[in-house]
Protein backbone atom coordinates (compact mmCIF):
# COMPACT_ATOMS: atom_id res chain seq x y z
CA UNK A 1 -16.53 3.58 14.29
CA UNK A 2 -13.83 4.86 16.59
CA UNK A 3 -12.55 1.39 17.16
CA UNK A 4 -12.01 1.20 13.46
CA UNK A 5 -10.50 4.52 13.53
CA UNK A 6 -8.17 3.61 16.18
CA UNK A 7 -7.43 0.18 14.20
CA UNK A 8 -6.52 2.27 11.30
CA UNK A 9 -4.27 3.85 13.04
CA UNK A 10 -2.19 1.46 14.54
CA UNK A 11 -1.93 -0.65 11.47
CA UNK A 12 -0.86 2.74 9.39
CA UNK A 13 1.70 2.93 12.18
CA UNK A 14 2.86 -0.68 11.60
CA UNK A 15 3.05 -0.13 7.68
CA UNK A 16 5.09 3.16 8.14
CA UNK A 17 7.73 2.03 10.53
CA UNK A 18 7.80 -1.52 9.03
CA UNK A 19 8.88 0.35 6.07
CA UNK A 20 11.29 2.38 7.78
CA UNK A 21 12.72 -0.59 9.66
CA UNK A 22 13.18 -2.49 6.55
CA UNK A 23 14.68 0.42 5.06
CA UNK A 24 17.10 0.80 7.70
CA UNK A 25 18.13 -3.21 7.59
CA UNK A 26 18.77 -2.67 4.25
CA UNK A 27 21.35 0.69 4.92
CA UNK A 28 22.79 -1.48 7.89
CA UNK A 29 24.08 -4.00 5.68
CA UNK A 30 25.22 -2.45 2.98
CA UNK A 31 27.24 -0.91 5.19
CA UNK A 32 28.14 -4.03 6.69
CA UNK A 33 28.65 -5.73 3.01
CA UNK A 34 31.13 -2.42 2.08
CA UNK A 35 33.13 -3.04 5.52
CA UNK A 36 33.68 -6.50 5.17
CA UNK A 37 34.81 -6.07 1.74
CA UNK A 38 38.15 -3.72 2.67
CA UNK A 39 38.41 -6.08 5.57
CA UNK A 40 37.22 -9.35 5.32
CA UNK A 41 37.04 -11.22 8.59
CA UNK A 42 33.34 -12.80 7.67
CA UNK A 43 31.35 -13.73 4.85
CA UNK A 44 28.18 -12.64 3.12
CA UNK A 45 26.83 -15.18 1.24
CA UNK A 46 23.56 -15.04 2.30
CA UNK A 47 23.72 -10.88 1.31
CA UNK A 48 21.79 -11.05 -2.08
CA UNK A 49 19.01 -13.20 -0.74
CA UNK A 50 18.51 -11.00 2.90
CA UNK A 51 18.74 -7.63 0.79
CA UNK A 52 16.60 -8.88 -2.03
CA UNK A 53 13.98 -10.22 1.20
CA UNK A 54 14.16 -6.90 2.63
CA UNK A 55 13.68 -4.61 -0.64
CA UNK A 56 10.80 -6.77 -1.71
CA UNK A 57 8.88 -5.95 1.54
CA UNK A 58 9.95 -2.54 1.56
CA UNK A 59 8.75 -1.69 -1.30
CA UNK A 60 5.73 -3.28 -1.01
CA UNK A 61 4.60 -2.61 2.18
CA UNK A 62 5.47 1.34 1.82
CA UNK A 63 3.25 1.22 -1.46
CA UNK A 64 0.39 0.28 0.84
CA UNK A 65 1.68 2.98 3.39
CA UNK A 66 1.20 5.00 1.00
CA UNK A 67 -2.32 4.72 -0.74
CA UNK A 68 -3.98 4.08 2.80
CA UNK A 69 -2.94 8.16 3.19
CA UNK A 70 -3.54 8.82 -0.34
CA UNK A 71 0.40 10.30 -0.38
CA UNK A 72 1.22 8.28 -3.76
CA UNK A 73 2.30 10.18 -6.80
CA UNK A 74 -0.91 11.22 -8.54
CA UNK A 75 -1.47 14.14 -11.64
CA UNK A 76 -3.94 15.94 -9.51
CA UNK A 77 -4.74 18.66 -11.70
CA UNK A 78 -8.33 17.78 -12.24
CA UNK A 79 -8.76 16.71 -9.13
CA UNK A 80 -7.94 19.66 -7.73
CA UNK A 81 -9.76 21.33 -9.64
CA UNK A 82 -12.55 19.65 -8.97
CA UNK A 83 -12.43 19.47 -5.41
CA UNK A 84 -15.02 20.32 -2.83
CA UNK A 85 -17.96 19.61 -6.25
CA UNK A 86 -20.06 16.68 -6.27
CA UNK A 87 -18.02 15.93 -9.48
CA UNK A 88 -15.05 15.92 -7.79
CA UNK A 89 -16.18 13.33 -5.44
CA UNK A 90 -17.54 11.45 -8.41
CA UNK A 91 -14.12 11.73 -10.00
CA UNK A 92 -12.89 10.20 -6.66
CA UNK A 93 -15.10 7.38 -6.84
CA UNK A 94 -13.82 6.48 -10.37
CA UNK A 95 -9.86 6.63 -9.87
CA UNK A 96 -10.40 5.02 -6.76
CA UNK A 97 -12.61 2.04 -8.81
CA UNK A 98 -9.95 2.06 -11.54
CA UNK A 99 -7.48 1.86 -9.18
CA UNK A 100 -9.42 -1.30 -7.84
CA UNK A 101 -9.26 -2.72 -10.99
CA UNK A 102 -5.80 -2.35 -11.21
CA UNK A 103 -4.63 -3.10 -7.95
CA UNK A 104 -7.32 -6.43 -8.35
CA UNK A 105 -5.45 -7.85 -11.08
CA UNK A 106 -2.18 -7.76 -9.72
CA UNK A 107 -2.80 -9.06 -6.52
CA UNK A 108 -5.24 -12.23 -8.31
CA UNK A 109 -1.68 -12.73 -10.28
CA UNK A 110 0.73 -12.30 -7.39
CA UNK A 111 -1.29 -14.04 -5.36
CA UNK A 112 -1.34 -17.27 -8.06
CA UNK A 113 2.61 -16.46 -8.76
CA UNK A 114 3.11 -16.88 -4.67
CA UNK A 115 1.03 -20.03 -4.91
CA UNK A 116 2.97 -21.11 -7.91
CA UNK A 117 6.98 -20.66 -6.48
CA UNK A 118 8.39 -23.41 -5.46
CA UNK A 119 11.87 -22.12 -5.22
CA UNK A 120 14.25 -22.03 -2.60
CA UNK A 121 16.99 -19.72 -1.92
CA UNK A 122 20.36 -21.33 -2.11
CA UNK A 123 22.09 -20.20 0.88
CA UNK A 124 19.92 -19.45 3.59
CA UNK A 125 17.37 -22.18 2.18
CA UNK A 126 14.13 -19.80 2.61
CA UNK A 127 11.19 -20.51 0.29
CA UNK A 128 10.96 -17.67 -2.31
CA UNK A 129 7.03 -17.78 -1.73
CA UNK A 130 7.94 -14.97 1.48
CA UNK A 131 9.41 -12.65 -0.96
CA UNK A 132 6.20 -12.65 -3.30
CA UNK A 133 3.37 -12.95 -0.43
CA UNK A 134 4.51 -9.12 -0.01
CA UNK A 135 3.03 -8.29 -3.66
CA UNK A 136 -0.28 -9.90 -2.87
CA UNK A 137 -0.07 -8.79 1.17
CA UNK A 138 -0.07 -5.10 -0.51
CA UNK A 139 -2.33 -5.36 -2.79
CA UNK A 140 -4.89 -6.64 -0.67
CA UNK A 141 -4.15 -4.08 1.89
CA UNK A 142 -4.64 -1.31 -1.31
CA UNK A 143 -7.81 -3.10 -2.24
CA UNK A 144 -9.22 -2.37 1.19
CA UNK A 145 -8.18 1.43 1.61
CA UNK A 146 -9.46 1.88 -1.90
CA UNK A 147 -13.41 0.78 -0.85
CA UNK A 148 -12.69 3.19 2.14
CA UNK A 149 -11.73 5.84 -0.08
CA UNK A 150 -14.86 5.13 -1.84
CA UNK A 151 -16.99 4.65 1.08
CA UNK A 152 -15.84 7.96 2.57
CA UNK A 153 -16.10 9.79 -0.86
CA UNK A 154 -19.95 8.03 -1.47
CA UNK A 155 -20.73 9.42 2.18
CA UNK A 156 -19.63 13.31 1.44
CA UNK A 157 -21.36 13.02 -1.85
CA UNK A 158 -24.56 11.79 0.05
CA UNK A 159 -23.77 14.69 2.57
CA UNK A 160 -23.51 17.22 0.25
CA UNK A 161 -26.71 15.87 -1.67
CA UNK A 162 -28.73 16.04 1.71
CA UNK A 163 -27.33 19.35 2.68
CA UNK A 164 -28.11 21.00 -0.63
CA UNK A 165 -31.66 19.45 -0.16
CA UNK A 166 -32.61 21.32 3.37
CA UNK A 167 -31.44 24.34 1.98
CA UNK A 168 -33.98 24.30 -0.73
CA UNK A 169 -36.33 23.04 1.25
CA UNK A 170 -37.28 19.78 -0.49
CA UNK A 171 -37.82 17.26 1.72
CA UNK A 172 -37.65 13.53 0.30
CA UNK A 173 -39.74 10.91 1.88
C-alpha cells in the first residue's frame, strides 16, 4: 500500500509541475510574441499552434491535478454539513459516481474525437491528435482518482460501521 502511496505521490508531483511548466511556456512566449512584435528580428508563425499545444495540456492536465486532491471548485455546503456521518460518506460515494459518469462520457468521446482527427497543423506539421489525447489522458486519470475516492470513502464507511458495532457490543459472524 505504501508503494502505491508513494506512486501517488510522484505522479501528483508530475501533474502539478507539468502544469506549472506548461503554464510558464505559455507566459514565456507571450512575452516573446509581444517583443518580437515592437522589434521584429524573427518570426512566429508557428505561435498559435505551440500556444494552442500548450493551453490544451495545461488545462487538462491541471484539471486532473486537481480532482486527484479533491481542490476543484465544488458547492460544499451539504457536504460539509454532512461530514464525519455515514451519510456524508454516502453522499461522497454518489458525487464521486456521478462524477464517474460524467467524466466517463467525455473521455469515451474525446477518446473517439482523438481517434477520429486526422488534421495536421499547418506550420509546424504536428498531428492535431496530441492536442486532444490530453482530454482523454485527463479524463482517464479523473476516472481513476474518482474509484479511489470511492474506495477510500467505502473503507471509512465500513470503519465507522465496524467501530459503531464493538461499541455496542454486537458481534457479526
Amino acid at each position: 500500500m505504501e508503494a502505491l502511496k508513494t506512486i501517488d505521490k510522484v505522479f501528483g508531483g508530475i501533474l502539478r509541475w507539468g502544469s506549472v511548466a506548461m503554464l510558464g511556456a505559455i507566459f514565456l512566449l507571450l512575452i516573446a510574441n509581444v517583443f518580437v512584435r515592437f522589434f521584429p528580428f524573427t518570426s512566429f508563425g508557428w505561435f498559435d499552434e505551440v500556444v494552442e499545444m500548450l493551453i490544451a495540456w495545461f488545462v487538462f492536465l491541471g484539471a486532473a491535478a486537481l480532482w486527484r486532491e479533491n481542490e476543484h471548485f465544488v458547492v460544499a455546503f451539504l457536504p460539509d454539513y454532512l461530514k464525519g456521518k455515514k451519510t456524508g460518506q454516502l453522499l461522497d460515494i454518489l458525487i464521486n459516481l456521478i462524477g464517474i459518469s460524467f467524466i466517463g462520457a467525455f473521455t469515451y468521446y474525446s477518446f473517439n474525437l482523438t481517434l477520429r482527427a486526422e488534421d495536421w497543423t499547418p506550420i509546424i506539421n504536428m498531428p492535431k491528435k496530441l492536442l486532444y489525447a490530453s482530454m482523454p489522458f485527463s479524463g482517464a486519470l479523473m476516472i481513476v482518482y474518482s474509484v479511489r475516492n470511492i474506495v477510500q470513502s467505502g473503507c471509512r464507511l465500513a470503519q465507522k460501521h465496524n467501530s459503531i458495532s464493538k461499541q455496542s457490543g454486537v458481534i457479526k459472524t
